[in-house]
Protein backbone atom coordinates (compact mmCIF):
# COMPACT_ATOMS: atom_id res chain seq x y z
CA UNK A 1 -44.13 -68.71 -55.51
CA UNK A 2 -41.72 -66.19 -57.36
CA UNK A 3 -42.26 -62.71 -57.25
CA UNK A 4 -41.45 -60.02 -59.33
CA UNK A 5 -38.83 -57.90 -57.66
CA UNK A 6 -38.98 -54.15 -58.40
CA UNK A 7 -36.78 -51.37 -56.96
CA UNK A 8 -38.80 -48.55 -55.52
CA UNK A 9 -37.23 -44.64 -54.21
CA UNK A 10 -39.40 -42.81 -52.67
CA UNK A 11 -39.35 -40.46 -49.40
CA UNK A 12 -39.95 -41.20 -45.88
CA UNK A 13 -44.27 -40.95 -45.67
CA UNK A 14 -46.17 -42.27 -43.11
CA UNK A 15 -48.92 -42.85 -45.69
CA UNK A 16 -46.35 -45.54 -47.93
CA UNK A 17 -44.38 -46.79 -44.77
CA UNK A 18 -46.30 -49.67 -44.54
CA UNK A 19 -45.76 -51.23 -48.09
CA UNK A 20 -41.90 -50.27 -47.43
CA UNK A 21 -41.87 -52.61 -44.40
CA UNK A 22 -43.98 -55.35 -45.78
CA UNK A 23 -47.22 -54.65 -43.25
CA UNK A 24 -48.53 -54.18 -46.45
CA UNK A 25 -47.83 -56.17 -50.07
CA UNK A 26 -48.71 -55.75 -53.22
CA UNK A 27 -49.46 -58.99 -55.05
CA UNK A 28 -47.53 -60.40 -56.78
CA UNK A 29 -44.43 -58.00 -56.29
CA UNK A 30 -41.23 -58.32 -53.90
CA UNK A 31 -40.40 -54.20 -53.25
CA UNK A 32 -36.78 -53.06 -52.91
CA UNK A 33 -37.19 -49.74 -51.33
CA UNK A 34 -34.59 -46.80 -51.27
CA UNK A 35 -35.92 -43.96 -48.72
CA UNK A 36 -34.33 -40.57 -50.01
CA UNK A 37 -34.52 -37.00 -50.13
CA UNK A 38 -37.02 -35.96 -53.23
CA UNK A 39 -34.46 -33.64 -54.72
CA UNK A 40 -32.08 -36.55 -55.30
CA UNK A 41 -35.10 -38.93 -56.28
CA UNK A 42 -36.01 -36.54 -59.11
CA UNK A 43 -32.75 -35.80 -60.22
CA UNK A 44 -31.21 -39.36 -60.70
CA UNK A 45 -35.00 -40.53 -61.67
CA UNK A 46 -35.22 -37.90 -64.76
CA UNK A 47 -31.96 -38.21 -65.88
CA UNK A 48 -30.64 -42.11 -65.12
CA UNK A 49 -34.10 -43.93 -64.20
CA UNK A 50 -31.94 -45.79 -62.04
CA UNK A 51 -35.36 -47.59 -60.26
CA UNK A 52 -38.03 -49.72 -61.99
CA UNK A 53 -40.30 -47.48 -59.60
CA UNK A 54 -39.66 -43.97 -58.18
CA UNK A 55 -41.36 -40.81 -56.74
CA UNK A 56 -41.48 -38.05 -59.41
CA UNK A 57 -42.50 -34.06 -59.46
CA UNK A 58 -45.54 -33.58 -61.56
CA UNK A 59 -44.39 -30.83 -63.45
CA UNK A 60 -41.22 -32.73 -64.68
CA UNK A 61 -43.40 -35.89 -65.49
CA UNK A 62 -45.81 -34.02 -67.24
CA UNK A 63 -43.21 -31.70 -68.67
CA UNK A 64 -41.33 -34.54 -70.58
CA UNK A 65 -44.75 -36.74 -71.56
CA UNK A 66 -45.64 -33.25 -73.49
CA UNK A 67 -42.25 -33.28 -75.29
CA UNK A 68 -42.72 -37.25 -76.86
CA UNK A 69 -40.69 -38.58 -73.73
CA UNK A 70 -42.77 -41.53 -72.90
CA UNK A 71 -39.60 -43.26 -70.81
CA UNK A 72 -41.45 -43.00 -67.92
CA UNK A 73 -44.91 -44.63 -67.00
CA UNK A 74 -47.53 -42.97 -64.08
CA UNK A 75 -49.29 -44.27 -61.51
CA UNK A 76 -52.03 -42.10 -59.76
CA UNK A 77 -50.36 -42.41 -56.43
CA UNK A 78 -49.63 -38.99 -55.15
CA UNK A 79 -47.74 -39.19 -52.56
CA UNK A 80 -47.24 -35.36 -51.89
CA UNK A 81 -50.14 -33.25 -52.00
CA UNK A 82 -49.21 -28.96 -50.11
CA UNK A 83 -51.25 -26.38 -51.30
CA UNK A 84 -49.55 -23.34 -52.02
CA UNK A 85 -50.29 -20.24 -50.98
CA UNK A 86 -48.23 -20.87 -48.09
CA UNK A 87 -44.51 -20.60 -50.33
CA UNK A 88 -44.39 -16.85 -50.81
CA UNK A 89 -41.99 -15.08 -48.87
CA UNK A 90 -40.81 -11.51 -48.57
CA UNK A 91 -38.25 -9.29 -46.41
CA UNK A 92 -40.33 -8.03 -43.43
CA UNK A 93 -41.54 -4.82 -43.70
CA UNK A 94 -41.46 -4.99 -48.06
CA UNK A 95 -44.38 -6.36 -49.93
CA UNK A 96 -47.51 -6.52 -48.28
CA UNK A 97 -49.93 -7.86 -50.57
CA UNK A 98 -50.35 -10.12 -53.43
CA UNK A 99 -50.96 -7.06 -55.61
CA UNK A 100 -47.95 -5.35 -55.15
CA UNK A 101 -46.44 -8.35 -56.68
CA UNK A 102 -46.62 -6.39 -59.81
CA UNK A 103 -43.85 -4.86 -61.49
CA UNK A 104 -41.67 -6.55 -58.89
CA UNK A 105 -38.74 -9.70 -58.84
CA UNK A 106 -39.95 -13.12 -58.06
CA UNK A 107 -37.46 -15.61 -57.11
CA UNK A 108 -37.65 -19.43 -58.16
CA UNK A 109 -35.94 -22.61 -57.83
CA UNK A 110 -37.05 -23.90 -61.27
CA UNK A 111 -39.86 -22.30 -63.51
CA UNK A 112 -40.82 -26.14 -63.93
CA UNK A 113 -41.55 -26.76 -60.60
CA UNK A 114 -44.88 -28.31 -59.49
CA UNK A 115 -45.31 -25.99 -56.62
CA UNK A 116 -44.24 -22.59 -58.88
CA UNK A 117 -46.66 -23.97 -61.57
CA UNK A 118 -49.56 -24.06 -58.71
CA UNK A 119 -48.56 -21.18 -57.76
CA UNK A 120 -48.47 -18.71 -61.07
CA UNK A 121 -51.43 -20.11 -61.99
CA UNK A 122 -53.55 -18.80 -58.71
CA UNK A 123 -51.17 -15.72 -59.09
CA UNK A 124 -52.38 -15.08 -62.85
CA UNK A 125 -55.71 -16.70 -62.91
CA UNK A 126 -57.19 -15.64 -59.20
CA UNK A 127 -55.24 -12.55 -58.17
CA UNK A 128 -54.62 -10.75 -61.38
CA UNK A 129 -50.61 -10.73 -61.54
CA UNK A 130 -50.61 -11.90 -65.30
CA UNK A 131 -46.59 -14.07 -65.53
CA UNK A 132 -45.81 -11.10 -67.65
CA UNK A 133 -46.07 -8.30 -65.18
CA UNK A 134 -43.17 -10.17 -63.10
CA UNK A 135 -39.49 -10.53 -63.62
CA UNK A 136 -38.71 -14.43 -62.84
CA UNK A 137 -35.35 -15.06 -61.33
CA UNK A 138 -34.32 -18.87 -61.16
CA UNK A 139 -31.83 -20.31 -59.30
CA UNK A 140 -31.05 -22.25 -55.66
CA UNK A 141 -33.48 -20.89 -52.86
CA UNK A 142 -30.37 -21.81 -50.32
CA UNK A 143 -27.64 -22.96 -52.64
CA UNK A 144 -26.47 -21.32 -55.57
CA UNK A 145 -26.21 -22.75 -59.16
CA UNK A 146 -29.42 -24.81 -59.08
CA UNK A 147 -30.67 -25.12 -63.04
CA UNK A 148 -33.26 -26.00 -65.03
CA UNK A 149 -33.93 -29.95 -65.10
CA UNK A 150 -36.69 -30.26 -68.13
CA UNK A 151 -36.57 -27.79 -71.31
CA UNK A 152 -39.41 -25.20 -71.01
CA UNK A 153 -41.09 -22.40 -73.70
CA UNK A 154 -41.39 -19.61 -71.91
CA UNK A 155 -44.57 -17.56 -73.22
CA UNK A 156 -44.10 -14.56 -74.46
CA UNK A 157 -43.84 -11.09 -72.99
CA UNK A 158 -42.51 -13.31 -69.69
CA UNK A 159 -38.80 -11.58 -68.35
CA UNK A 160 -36.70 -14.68 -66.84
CA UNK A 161 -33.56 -14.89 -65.80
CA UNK A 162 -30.73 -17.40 -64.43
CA UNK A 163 -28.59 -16.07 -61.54
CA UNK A 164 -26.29 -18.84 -61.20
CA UNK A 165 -23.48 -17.60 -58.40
CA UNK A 166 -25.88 -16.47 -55.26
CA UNK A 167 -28.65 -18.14 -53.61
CA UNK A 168 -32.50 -16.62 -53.80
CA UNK A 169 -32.15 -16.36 -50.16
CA UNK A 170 -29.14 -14.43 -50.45
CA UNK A 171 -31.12 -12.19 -52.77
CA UNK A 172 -33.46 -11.47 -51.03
CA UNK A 173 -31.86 -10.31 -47.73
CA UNK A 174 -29.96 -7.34 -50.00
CA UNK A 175 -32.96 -6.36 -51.33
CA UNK A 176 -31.92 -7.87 -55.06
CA UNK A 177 -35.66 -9.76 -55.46
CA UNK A 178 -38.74 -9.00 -53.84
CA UNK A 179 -40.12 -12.25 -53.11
CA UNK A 180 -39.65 -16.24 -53.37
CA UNK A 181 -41.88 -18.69 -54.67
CA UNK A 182 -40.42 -21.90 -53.34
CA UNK A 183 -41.92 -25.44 -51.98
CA UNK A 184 -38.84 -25.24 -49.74
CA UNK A 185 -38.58 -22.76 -46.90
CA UNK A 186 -35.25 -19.61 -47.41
CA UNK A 187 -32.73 -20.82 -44.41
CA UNK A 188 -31.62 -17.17 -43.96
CA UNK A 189 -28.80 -17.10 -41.36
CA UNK A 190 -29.82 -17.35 -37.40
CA UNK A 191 -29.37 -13.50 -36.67
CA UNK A 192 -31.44 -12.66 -39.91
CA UNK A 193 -33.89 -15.73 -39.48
CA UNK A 194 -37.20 -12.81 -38.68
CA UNK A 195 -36.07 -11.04 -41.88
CA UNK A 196 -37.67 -13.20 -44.31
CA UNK A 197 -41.67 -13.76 -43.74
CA UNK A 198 -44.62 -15.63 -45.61
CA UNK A 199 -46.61 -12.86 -47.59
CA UNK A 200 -49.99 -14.48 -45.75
CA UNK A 201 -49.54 -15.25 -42.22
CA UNK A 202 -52.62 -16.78 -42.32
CA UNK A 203 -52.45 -19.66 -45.22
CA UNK A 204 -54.42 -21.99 -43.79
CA UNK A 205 -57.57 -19.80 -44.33
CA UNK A 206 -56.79 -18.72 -47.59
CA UNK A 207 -56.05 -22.04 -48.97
CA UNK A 208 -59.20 -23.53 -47.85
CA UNK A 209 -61.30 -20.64 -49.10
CA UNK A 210 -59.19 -21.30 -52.50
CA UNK A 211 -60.49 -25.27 -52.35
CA UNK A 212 -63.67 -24.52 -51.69
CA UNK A 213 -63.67 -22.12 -54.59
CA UNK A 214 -61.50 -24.48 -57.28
CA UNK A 215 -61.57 -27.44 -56.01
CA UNK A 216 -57.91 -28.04 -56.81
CA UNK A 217 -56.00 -29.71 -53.94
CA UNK A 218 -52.66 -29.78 -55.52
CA UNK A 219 -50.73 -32.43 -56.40
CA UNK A 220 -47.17 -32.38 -55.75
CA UNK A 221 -45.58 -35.75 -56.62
CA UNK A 222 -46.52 -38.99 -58.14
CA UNK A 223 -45.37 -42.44 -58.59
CA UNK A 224 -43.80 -43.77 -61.85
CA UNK A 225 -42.32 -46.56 -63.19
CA UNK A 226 -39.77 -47.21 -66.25
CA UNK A 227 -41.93 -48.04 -69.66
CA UNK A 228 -39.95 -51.42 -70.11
CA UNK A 229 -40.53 -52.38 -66.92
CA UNK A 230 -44.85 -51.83 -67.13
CA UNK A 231 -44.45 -52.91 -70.20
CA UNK A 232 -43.44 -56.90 -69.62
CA UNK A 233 -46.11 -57.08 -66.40
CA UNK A 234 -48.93 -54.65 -67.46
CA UNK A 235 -50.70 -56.26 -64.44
CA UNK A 236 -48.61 -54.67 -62.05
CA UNK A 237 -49.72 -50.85 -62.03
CA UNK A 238 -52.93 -52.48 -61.03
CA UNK A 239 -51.46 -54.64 -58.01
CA UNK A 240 -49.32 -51.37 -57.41
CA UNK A 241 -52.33 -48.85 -57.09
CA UNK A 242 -54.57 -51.67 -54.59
CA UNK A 243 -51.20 -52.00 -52.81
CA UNK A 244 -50.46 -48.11 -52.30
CA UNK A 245 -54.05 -47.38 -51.58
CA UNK A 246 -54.05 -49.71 -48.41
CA UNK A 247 -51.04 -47.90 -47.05
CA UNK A 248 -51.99 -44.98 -47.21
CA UNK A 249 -55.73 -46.21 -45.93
CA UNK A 250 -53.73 -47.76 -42.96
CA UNK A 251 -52.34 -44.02 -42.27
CA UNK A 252 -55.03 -42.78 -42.52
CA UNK A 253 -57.00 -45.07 -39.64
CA UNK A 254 -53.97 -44.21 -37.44
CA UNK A 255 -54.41 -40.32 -37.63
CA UNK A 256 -58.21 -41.36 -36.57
CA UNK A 257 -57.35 -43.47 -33.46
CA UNK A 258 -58.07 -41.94 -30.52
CA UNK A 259 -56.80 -45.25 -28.32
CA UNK A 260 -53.33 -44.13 -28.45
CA UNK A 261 -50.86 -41.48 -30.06
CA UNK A 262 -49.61 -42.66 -33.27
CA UNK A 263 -47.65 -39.03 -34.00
CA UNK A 264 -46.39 -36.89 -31.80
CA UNK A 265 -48.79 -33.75 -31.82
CA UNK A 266 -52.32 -33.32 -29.73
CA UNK A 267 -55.61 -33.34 -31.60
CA UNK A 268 -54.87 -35.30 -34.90
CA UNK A 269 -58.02 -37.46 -34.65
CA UNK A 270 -60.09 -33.99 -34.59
CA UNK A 271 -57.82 -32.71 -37.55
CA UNK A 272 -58.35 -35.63 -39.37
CA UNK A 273 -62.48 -35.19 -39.00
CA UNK A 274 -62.32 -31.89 -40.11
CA UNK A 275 -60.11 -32.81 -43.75
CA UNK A 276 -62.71 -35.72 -44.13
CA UNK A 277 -65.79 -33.35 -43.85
CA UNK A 278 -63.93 -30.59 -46.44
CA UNK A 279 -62.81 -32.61 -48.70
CA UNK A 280 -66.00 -34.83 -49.00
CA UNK A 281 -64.90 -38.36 -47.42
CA UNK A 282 -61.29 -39.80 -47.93
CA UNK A 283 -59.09 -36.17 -47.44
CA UNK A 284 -55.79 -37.87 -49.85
CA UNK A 285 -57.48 -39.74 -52.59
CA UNK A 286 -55.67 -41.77 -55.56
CA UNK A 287 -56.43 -42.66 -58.65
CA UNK A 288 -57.46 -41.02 -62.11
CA UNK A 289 -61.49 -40.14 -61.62
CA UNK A 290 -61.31 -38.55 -57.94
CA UNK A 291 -58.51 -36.17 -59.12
CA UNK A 292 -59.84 -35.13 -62.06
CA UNK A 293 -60.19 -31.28 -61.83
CA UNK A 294 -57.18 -30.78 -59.99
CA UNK A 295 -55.07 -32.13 -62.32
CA UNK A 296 -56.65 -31.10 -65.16
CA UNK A 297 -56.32 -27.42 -63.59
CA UNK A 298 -52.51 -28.39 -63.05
CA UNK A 299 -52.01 -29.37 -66.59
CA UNK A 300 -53.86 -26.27 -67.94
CA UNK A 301 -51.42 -24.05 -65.60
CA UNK A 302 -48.60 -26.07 -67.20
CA UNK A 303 -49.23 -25.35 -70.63
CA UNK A 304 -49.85 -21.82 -70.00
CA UNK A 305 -46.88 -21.42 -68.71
CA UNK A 306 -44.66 -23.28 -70.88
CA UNK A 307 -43.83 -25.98 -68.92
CA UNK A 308 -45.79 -28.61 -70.71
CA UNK A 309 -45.16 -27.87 -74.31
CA UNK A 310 -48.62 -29.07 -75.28
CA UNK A 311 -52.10 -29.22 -74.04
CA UNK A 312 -51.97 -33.07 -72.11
CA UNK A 313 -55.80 -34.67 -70.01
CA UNK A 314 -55.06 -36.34 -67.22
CA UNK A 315 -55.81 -39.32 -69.04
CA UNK A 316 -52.35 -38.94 -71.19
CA UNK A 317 -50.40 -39.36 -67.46
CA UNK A 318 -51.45 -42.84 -66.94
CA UNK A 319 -52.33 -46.31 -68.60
CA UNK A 320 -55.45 -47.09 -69.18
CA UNK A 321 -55.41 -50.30 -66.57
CA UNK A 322 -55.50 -47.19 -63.54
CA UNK A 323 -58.17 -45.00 -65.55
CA UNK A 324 -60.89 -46.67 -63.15
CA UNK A 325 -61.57 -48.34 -60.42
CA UNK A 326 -63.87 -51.57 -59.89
CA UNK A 327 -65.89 -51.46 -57.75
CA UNK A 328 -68.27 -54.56 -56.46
């Protein structure tokens, strides 16, 4: 029987591993998979769509379906999921609290990305720094001359700014911003490595008290696929969701074995028993229905904020043949 070959990037997760290598298949489909960093993935993905299938930021997905770009087609396969609370970092010994946020410099990699959307939006809507009361720096938390990927409309009163010849990092360490909201970590040099902290040492706590209070457990990435391609085989975002959700079922039944050690850290069984009982049964789910509130949170945060140029439902992301689930 003849498959349908499909090219697929996405990044090295335990929880897709399995459809890479073939343990597991999706019907009717012959995968060609390209494991690579997410910053190239996004890059080539929103400006070539070099792969029928790819891993994709949120924010930029959502950003261009709010703008009439309907190139790309998602599937509610979220392969990254980090709360957030945990990507503010400061100089030791400067700003202490959330509060003092206020009236000072924030440093980003992109005002459109997922994790800075997340993250203004529990700044503004459950700490009380409105966007406004911040000056937003943008450019390369470690590199200099990162830009902009997807147009944005900044709302107004918001003070933003492109620094295009030093690094956030850089910035930083001489004092130039006060903080940096970033999904990836400042690399400050070695000798100034315990000069740069996370504003909450303790972002585990505070990011479960925020779930139980929200309910949001962000979503990072998804999975999407080039309109043509959906187009001629509407059957396959179907196929592709089963085929996902077994893989990352499969992960999920190796975190629980106790037999043997499937990763290379103590306790992961337990860990896994505790996300189960917080999160209400399985801790990463996928599709449309069981993410509902988080990602209509996300979207409201993105069109707040200017990132998503208008007000989208999570039911604009994604066709309607992954809207539901059957069940039997």
């Amino acid at each position: 029987m003849t498959k349908l070959r499909l090219s697929l990037a996405v990044n090295d997760y335990d929880h897709v591993r399995d459809l890479l290598d073939g343990r597991v298949r999706a019907e009717g489909i012959s995968l060609v998979p390209s494991v690579l960093p997410v910053e190239e993935i996004f890059y080539r993905t929103t400006h070539y769509q070099e792969w029928d299938l790819s891993e994709m930021s949120l924010g930029k997905y959502a950003s261009l379906r709010s703008q009439g770009d309907d190139r790309l087609i998602g599937l509610p396969v979220f392969p990254s999921r980090v709360f957030r609370i945990s990507s503010l970092y400061v100089r030791q010994g400067g700003v202490q609290t959330t509060a003092q946020l206020r009236g000072k410099r924030i440093g980003i990699p992109e005002w459109a990305q997922t994790a800075s959307v997340y993250s203004r939006g529990w700044l503004a809507h459950d700490q009380g720094v409105p966007l406004a009361d911040v000056e937003w720096v943008q450019g390369g938390v470690n590199q200099a001359g990162r830009k902009e990927k997807v147009q944005v409309r900044l709302p107004q009163g918001v003070r933003y700014r492109h620094v295009a010849d030093r690094s956030l990092t850089q910035m930083l360490l001489a004092g130039e911003i006060d903080a940096i909201l970033s999904a990836r970590a400042p690399e400050p040099p070695a000798e100034q490595v315990a000069q740069i902290v996370r504003l909450h040492a303790d972002f585990e706590s505070a990011e479960r008290a925020y779930f139980a209070a929200t309910g949001i457990f962000p979503i990072m990435h998804l999975i999407v696929m080039r309109r043509e391609v959906f187009e001629a085989d509407r059957w396959i975002a179907g196929n592709l969701l089963s085929a996902f959700t077994q893989a990352k079922e499969n992960s999920l039944a190796r975190l629980r074995d106790i037999t043997c050690s499937h990763f290379p850290l103590p306790w992961m069984s337990v860990r896994a028993e505790d996300a189960s009982r917080l999160f209400g049964g399985d801790p990463w789910p996928y599709g449309v229905q069981a993410n509902q509130v988080t990602l209509d949170s996300f979207l409201r945060f993105a069109h707040e904020q200017g990132v998503c140029h208008r007000r989208l439902a999570p039911e604009d992301l994604f066709p309607p043949e992954v809207a539901a689930t059957v069940r039997v």
